[in-house]
N, C-alpha and C. Protein backbone atom coordinates (compact mmCIF):
# COMPACT_ATOMS: atom_id res chain seq x y z
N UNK A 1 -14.16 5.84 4.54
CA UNK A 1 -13.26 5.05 5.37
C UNK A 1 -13.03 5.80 6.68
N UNK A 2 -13.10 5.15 8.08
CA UNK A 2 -12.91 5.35 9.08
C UNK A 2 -11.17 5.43 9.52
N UNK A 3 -10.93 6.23 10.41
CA UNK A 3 -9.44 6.70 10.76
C UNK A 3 -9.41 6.16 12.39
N UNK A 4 -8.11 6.18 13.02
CA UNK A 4 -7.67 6.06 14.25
C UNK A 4 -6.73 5.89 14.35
N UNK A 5 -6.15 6.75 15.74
CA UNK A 5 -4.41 6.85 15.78
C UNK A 5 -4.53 5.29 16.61
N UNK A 6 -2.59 5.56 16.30
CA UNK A 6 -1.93 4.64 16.85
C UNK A 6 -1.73 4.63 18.55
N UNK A 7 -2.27 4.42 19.53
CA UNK A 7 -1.66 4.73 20.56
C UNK A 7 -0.15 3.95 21.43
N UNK A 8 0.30 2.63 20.90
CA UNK A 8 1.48 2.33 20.90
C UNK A 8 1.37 1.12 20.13
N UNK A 9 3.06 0.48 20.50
CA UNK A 9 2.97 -0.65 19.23
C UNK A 9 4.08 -1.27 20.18
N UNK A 10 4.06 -2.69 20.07
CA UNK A 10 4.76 -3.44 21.40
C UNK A 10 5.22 -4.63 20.87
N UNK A 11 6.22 -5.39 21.20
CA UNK A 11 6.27 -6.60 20.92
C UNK A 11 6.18 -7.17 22.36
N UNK A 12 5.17 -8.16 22.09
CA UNK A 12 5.14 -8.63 23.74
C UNK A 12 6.05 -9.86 24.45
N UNK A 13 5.91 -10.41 25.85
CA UNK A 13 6.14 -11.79 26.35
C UNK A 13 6.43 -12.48 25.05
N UNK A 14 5.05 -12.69 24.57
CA UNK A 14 5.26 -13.99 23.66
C UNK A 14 5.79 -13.54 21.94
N UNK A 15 6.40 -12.53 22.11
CA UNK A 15 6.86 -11.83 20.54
C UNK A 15 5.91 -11.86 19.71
N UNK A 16 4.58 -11.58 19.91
CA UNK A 16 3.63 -10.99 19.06
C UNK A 16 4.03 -9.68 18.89
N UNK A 17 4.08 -9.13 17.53
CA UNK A 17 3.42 -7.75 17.61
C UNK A 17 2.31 -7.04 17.45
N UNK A 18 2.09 -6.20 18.78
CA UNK A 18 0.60 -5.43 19.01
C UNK A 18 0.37 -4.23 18.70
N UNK A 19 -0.57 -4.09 18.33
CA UNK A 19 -0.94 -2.71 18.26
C UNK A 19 -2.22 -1.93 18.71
N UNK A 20 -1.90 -0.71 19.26
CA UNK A 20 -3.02 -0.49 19.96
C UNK A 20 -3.65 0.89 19.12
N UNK A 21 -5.01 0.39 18.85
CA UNK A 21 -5.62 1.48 18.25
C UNK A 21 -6.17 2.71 19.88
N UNK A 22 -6.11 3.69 19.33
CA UNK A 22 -6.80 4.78 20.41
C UNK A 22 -8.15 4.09 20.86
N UNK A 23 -9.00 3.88 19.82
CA UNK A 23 -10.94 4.18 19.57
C UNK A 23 -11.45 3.11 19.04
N UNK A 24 -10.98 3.00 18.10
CA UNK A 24 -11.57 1.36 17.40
C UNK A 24 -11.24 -0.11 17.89
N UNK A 25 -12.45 -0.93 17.59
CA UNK A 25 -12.59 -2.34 18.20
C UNK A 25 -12.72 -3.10 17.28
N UNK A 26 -11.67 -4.01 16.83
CA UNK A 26 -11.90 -4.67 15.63
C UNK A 26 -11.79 -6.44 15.91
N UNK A 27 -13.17 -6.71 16.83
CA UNK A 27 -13.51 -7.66 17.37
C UNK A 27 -14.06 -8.55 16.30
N UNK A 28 -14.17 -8.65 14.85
CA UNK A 28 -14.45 -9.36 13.88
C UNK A 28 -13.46 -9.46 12.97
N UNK A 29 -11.61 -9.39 13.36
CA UNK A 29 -11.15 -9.05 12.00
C UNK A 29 -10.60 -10.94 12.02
N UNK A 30 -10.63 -11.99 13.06
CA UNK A 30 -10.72 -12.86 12.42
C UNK A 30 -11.27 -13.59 11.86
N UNK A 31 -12.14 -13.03 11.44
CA UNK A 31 -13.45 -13.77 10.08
C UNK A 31 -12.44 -13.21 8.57
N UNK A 32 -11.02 -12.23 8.65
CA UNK A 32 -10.65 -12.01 7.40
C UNK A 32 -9.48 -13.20 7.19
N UNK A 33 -9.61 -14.27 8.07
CA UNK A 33 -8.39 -15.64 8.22
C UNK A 33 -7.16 -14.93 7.54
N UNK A 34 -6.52 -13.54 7.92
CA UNK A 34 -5.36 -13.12 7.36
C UNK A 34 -4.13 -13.33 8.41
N UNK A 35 -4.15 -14.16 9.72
CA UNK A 35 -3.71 -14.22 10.92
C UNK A 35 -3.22 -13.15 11.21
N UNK A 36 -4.14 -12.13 11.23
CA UNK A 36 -4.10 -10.91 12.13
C UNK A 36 -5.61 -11.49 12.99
N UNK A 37 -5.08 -10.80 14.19
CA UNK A 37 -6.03 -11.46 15.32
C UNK A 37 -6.41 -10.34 16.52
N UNK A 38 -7.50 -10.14 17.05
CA UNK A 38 -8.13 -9.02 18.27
C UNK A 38 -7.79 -9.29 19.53
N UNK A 39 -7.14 -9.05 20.39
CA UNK A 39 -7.47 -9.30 21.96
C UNK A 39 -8.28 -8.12 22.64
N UNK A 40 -9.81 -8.90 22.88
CA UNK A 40 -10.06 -8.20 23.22
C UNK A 40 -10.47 -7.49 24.80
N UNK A 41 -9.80 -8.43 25.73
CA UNK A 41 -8.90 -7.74 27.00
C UNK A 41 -8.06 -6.64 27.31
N UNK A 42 -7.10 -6.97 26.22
CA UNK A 42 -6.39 -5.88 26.27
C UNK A 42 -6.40 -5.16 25.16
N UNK A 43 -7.21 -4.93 24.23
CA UNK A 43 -7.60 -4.05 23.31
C UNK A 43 -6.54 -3.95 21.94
N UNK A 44 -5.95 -4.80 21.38
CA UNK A 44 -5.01 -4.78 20.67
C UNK A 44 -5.07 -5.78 19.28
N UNK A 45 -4.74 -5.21 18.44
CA UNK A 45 -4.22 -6.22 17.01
C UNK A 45 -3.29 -6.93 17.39
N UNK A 46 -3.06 -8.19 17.21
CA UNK A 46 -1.85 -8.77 17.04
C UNK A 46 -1.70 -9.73 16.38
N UNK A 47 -0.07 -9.68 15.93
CA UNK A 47 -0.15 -11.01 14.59
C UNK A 47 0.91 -12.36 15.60
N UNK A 48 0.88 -13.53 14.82
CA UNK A 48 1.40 -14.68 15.53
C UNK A 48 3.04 -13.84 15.50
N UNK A 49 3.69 -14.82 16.27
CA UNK A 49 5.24 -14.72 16.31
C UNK A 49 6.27 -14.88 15.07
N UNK A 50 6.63 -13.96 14.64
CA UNK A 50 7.07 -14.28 12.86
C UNK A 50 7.72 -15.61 12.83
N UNK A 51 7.36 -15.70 11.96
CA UNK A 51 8.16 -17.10 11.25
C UNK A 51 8.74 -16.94 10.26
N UNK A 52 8.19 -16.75 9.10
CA UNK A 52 8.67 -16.05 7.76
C UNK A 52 8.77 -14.81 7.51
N UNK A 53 8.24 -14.04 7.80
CA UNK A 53 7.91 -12.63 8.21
C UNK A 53 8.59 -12.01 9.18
N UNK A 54 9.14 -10.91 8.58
CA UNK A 54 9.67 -10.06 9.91
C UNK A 54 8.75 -9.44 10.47
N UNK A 55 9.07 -8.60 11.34
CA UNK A 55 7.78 -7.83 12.48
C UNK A 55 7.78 -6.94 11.67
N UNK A 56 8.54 -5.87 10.72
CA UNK A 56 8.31 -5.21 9.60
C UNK A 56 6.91 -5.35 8.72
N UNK A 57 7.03 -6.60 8.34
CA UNK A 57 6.00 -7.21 7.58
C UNK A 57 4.82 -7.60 7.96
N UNK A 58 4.87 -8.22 9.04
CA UNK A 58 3.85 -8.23 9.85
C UNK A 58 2.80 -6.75 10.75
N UNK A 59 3.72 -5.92 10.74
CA UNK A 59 3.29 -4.10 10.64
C UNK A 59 2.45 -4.29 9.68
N UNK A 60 3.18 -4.15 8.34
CA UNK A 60 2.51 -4.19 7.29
C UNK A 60 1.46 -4.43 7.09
N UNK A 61 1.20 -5.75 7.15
CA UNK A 61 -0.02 -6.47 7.05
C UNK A 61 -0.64 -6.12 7.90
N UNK A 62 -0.61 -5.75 8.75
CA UNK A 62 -1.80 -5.57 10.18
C UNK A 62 -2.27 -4.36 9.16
N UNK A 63 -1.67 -2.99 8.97
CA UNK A 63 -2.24 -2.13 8.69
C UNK A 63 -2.84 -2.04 7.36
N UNK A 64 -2.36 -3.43 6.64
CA UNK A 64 -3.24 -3.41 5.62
C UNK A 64 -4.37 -4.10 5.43
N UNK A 65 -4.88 -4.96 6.47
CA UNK A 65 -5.50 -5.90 6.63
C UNK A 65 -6.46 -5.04 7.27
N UNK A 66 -6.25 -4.20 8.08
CA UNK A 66 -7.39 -3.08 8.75
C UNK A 66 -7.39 -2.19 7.47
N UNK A 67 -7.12 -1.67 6.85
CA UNK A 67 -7.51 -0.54 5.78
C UNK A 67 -8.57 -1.18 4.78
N UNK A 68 -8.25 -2.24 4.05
CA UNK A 68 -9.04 -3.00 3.09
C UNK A 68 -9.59 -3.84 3.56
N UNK A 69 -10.12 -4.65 4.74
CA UNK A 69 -10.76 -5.51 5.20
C UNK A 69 -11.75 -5.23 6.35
N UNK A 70 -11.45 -3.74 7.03
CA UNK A 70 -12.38 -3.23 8.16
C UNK A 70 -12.73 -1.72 7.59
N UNK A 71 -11.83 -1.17 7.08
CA UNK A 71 -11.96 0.00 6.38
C UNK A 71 -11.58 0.89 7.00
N UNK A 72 -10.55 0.71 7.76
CA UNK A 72 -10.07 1.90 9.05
C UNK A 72 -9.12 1.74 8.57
N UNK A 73 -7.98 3.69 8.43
CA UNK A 73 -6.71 3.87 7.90
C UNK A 73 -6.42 4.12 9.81
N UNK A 74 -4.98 3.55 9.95
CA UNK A 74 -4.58 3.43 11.40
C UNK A 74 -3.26 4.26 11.21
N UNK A 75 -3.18 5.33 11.67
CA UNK A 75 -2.03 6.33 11.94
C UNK A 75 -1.03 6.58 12.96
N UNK A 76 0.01 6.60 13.09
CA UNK A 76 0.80 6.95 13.71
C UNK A 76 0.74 8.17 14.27
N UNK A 77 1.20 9.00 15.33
CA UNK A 77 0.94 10.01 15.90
C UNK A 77 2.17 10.59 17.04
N UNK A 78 2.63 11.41 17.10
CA UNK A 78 3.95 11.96 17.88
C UNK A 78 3.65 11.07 19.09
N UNK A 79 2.30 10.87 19.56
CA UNK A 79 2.30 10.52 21.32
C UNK A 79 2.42 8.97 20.88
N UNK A 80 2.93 8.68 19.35
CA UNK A 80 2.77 6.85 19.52
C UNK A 80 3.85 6.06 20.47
N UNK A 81 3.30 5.56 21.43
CA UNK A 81 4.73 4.26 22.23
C UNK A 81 5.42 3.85 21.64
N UNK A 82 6.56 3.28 21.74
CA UNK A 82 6.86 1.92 21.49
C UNK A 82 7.70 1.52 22.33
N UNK A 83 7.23 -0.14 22.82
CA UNK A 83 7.60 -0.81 23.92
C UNK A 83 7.69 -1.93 23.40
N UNK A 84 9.29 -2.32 23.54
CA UNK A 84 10.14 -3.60 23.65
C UNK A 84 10.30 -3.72 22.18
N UNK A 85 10.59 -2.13 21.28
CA UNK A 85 10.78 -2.27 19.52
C UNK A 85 11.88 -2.07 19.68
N UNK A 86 12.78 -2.85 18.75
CA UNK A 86 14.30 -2.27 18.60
C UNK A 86 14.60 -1.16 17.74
N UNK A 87 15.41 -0.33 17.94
CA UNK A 87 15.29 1.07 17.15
C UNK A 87 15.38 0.64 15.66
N UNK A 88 16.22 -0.08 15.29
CA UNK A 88 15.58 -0.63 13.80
C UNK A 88 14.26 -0.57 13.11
N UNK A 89 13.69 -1.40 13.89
CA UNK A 89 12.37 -1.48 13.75
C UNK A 89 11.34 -0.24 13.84
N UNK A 90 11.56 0.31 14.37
CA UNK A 90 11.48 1.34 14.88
C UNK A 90 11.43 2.56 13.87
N UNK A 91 12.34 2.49 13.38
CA UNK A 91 12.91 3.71 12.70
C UNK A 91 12.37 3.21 10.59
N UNK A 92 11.90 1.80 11.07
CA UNK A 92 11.82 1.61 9.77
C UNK A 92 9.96 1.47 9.44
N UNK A 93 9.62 1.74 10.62
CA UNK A 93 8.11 2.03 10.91
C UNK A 93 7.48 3.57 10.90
N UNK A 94 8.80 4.16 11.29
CA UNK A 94 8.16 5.29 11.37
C UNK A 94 8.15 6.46 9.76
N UNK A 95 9.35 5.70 9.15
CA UNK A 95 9.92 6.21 7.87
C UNK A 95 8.96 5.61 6.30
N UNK A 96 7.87 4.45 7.33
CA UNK A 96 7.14 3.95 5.99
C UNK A 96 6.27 4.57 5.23
């Protein structure tokens, strides 16, 4: 299994949450129809705008949807961002 840090994690404009790998391009992960989705402009995972799901959960799933479905473990790292997370969130991401 392939590794890569986290280089930040964002909720954007449209309340997606993104995530930005350092190195890896995971320009095929919607062939895993898990609505985790690639932009690949701006280089990022992102899942739709929760509905049922908190952005918690939707973390979740992103990083589990890349571990067992692309085979990359995605890490967090002291230099990780976070932009427009509420410290909640935040604090409950970093403690997982």
């Amino acid at each position: 299994m392939s590794s890569d840090a986290i280089k930040e994690i964002k909720i954007d404009d449209s309340g997606r949450l993104c995530i930005f790998p350092e190195q890896k391009k995971f320009t095929m992960i919607y062939r895993t129809a898990t609505e985790v989705h690639w932009d690949n402009q701006g280089m990022f995972l992102y899942s739709p705008k929760p509905r049922e799901r908190s952005y918690f959960d939707w973390y979740n799933h992103i990083m589990d949807v890349v571990k067992n479905e692309c085979y990359c473990e995605l890490s967090l790292t002291k230099e990780t961002e976070f932009t427009n997370i509420p410290v909640s969130l935040q604090q409950q991401i970093l403690t997982n």
